[in-house]
Protein backbone atom coordinates (compact mmCIF):
# COMPACT_ATOMS: atom_id res chain seq x y z
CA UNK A 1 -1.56 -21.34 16.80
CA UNK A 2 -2.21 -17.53 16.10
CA UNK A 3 -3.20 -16.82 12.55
CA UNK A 4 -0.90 -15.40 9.93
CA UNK A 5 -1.14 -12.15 8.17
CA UNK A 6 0.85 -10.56 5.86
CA UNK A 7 1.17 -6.85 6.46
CA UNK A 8 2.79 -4.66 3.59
CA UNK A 9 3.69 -1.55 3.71
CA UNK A 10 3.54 1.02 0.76
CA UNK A 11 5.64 2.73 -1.61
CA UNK A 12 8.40 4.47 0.27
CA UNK A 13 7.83 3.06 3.36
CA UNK A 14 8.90 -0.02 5.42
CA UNK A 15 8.28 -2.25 7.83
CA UNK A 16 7.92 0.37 10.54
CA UNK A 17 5.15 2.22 8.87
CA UNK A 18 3.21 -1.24 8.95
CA UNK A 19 4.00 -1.83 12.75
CA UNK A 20 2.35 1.62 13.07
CA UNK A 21 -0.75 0.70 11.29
CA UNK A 22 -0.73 -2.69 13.57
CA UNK A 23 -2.80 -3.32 16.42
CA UNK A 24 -0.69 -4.06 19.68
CA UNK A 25 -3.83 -6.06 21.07
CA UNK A 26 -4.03 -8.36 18.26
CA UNK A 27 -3.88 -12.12 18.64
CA UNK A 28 -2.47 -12.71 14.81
CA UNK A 29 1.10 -13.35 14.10
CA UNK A 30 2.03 -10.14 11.56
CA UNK A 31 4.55 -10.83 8.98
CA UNK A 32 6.01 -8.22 7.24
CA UNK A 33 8.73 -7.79 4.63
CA UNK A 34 10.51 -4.75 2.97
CA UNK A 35 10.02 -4.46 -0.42
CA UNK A 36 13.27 -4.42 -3.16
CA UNK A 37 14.62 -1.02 -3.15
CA UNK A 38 13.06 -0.40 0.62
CA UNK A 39 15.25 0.06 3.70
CA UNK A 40 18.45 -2.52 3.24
CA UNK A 41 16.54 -4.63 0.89
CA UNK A 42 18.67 -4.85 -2.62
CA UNK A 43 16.91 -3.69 -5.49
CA UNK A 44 17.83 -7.11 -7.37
CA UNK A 45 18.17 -8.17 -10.64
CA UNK A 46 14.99 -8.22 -12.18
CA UNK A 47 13.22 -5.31 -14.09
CA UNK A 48 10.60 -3.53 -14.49
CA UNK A 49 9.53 -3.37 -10.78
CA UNK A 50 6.02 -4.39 -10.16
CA UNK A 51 3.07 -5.37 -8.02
CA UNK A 52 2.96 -8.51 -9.13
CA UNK A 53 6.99 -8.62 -8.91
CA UNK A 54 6.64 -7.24 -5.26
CA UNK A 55 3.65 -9.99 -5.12
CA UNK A 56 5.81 -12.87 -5.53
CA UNK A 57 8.92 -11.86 -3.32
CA UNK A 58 5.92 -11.59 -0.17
CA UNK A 59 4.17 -15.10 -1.42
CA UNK A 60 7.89 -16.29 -0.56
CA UNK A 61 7.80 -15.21 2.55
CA UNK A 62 5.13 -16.94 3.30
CA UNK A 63 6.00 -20.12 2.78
CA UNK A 64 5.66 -21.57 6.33
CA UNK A 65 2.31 -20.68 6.18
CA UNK A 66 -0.11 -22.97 4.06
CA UNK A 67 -3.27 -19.74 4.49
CA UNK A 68 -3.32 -16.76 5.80
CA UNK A 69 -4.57 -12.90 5.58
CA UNK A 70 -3.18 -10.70 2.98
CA UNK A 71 -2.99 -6.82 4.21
CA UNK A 72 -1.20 -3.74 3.64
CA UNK A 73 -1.51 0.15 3.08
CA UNK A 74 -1.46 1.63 -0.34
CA UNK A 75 1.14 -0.18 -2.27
CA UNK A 76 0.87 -3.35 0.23
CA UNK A 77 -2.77 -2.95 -0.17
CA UNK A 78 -2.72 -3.28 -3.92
CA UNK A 79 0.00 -6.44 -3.48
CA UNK A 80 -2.52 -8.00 -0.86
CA UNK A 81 -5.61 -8.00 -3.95
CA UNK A 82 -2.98 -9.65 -6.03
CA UNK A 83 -1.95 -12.57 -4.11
CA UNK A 84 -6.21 -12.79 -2.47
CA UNK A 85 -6.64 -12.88 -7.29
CA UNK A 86 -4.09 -14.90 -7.90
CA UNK A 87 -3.48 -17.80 -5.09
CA UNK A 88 -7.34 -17.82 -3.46
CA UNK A 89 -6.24 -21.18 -2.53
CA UNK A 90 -3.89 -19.39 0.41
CA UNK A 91 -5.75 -16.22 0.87
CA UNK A 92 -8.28 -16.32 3.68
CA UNK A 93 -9.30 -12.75 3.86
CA UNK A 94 -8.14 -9.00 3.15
CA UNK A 95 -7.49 -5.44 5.07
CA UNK A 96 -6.74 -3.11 2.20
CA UNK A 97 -5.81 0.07 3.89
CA UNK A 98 -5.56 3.05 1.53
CA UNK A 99 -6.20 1.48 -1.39
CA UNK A 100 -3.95 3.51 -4.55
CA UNK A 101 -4.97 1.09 -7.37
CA UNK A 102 -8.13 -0.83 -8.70
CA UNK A 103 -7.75 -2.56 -11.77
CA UNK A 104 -6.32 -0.15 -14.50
CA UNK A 105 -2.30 0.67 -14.71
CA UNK A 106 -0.99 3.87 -14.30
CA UNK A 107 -4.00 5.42 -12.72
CA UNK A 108 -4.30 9.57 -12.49
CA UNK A 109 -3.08 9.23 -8.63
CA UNK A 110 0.12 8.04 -9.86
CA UNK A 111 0.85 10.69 -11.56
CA UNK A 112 2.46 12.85 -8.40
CA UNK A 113 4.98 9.76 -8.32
CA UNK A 114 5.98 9.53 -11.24
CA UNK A 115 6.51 13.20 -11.55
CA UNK A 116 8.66 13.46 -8.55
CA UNK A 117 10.52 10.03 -10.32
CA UNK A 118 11.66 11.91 -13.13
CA UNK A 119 13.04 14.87 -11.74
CA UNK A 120 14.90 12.77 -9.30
CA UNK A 121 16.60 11.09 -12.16
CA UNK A 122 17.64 14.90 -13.85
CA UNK A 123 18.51 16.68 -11.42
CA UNK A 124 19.90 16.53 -8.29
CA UNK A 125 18.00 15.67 -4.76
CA UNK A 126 17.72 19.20 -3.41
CA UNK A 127 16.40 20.23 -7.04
CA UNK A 128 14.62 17.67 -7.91
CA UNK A 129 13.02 18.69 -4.26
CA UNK A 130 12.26 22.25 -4.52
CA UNK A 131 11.25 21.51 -8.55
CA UNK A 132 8.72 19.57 -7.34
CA UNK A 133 7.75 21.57 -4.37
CA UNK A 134 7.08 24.55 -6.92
CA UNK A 135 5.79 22.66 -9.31
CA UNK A 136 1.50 22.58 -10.01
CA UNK A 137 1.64 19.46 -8.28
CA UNK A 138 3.62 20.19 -5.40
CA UNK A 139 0.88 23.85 -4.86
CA UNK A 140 -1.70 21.29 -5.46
CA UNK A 141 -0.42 18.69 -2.99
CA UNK A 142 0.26 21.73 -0.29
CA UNK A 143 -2.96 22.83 -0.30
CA UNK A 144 -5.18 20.00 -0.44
CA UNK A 145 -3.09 16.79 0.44
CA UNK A 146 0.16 18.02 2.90
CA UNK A 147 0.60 14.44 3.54
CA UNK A 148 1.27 13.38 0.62
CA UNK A 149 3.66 15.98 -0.24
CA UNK A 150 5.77 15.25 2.60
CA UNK A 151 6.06 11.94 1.76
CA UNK A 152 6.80 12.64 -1.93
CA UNK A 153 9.60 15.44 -0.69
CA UNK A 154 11.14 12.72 1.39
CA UNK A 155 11.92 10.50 -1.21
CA UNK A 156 15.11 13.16 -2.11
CA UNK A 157 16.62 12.09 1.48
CA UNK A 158 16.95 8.74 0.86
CA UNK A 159 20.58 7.56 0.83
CA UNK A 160 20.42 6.45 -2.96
CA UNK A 161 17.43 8.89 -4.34
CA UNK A 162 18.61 8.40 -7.71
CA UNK A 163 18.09 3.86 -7.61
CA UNK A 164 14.98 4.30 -5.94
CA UNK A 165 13.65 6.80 -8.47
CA UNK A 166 13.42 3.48 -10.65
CA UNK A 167 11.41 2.17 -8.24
CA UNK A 168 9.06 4.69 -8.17
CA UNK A 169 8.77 5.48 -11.94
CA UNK A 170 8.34 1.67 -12.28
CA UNK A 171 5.67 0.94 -9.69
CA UNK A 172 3.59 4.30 -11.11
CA UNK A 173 3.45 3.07 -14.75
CA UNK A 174 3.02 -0.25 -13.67
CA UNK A 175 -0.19 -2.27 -13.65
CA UNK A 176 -2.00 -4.10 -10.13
CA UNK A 177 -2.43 -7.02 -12.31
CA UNK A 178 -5.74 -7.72 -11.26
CA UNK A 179 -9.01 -7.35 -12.68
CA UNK A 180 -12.45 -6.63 -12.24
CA UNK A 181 -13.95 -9.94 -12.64
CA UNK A 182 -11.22 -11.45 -10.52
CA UNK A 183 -12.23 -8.90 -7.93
CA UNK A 184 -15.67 -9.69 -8.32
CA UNK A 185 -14.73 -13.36 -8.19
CA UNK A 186 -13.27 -13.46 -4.23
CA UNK A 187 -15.07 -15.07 -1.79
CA UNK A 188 -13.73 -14.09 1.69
CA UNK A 189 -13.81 -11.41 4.48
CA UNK A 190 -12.66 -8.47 3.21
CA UNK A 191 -11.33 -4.57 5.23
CA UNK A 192 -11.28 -1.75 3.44
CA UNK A 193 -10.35 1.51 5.02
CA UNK A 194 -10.00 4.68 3.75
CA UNK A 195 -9.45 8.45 4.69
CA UNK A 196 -9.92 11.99 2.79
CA UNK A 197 -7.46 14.91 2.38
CA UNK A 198 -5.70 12.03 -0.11
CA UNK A 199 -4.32 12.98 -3.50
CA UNK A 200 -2.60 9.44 -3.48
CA UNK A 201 -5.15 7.08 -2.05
CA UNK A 202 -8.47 8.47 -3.28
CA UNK A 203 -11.47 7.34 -1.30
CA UNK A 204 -12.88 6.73 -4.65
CA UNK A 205 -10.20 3.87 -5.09
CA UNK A 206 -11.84 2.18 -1.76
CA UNK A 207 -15.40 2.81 -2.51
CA UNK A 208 -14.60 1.25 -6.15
CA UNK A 209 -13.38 -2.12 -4.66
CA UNK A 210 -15.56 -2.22 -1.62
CA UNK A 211 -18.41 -2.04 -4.48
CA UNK A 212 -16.86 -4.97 -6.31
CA UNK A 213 -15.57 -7.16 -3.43
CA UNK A 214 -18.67 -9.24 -2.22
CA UNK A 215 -19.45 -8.59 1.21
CA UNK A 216 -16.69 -6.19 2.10
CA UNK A 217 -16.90 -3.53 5.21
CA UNK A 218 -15.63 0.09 4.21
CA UNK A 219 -14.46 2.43 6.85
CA UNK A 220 -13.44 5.72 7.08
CA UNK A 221 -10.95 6.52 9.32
CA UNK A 222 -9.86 10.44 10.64
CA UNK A 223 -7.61 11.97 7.91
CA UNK A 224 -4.20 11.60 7.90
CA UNK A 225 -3.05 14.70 7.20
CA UNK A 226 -4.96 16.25 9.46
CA UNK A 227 -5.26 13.63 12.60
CA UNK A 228 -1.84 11.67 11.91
CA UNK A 229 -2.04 9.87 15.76
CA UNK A 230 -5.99 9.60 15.61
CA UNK A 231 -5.80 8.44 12.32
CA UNK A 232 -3.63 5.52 13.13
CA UNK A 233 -5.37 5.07 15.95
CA UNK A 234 -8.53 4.49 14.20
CA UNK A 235 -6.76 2.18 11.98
CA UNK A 236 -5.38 0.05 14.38
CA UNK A 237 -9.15 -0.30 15.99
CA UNK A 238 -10.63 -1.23 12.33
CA UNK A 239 -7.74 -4.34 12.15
CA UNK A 240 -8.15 -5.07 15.60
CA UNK A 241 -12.19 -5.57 14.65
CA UNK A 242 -11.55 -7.38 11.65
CA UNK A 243 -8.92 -9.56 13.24
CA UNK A 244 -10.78 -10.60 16.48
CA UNK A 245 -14.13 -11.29 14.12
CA UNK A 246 -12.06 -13.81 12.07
CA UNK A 247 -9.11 -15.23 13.84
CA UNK A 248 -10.63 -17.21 16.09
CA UNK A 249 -10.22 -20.39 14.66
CA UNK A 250 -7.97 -21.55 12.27
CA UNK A 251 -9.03 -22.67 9.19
């Protein structure tokens, strides 16, 4: 039986962005859901929208799976240290790729999110788009994290920019709900990877946790704004190490 992991992607993306991130080689079975508010998945009723909220609806999908690795980039990153905090009892190991958030809500890398957020819910899409483009952050962004910006700019061409703009002022006030010492606490294999050029996923945010995580491996993979295909590339190779290291038996 191949070993489970659960794969997240991050905020604004979906399911596809983690089959991009996944190794093809890879002897694991990858399960990945989208997120409430993320491709055709209904926002739902409950409020404020949250890591741990986000936490809970992957956990579920899980079920059929008594352990298992937690993963995922940026936003599935941050839900993957939850659930390894929370339920050690079914986490066996992590691959945090991108890490956005250690242990403090509403970090200063939020803050391009929930800028964007709020002009998406006063104006419309194409001027909440070009505010933010000529906005400090947006020059900022240009210059020194084009990634980033792109991905910020496409959240005005979603179909429903305005419902999602809940989501993303939600999830950038919000709190990882995990701490220090419960970071400090986990006892299993552990992936970090992380990349520069990154006004969203700071390296500092991997180096922070790969300092408090016992044991864990840090990489540094090729930039993503700069290397997009060698960049995922080199992720995919840093799973694929990870995975073939400790999948080989079941626990």
């Amino acid at each position: 039986m191949r070993r489970a992991v659960l794969f997240q992607h991050g905020l604004g993306g979906d399911d596809a962005q983690a089959a991009a991130n996944w190794p093809e080689t890879s002897n694991a079975l990858r399960v990945t859901i989208n997120s409430r508010g993320h491709k055709e998945t209904p926002l739902g009723p409950d409020r404020p929208f949250s890591i741990p909220l986000f936490a809970r609806d992957a956990l579920d999908a899980m079920a059929g799976h008594e352990r298992f690795i937690a993963g995922g980039i940026s936003m599935g990153a941050a839900i993957a240290l939850y659930l390894a905090c929370h339920h050690p009892e079914r986490v066996t190991g992590l691959i945090l790729v991108r890490p956005a958030w250690t242990f403090t809500s509403a970090p200063d890398n939020m803050a391009p999110i929930a800028d964007i957020a709020a002009l998406l819910r006063r104006l419309p899409p194409e001027a909440a788009r070009a505010a933010f483009a000529e906005g400090e952050i947006g020059q900022r962004l240009a210059r020194d994290a084009p990634d980033n910006l792109a991905s910020l700019l496409g959240y005005a061409d979603r179909p429903q920019p305005l419902r999602f703009a809940e989501v993303l002022a939600d999830i950038a006030a919000g709190s990882p709900g995990v701490s220090r010492q419960a970071v400090e606490a986990l006892r299993l294999p552990a992936l970090i990877i992380a990349n520069a050029h990154d006004a969203i996923h700071p390296r500092a945010c991997a180096e922070t946790l790969a300092e408090a995580i016992p044991g864990a491996r840090l990489v540094t993979v090729a930039p993503k704004a700069l290397e997009r295909d060698r960049h995922h590339q080199e992720v995919r190779a840093a799973i694929a190490d990870f995975l073939a290291m400790h999948t080989r038996s079941p626990s």
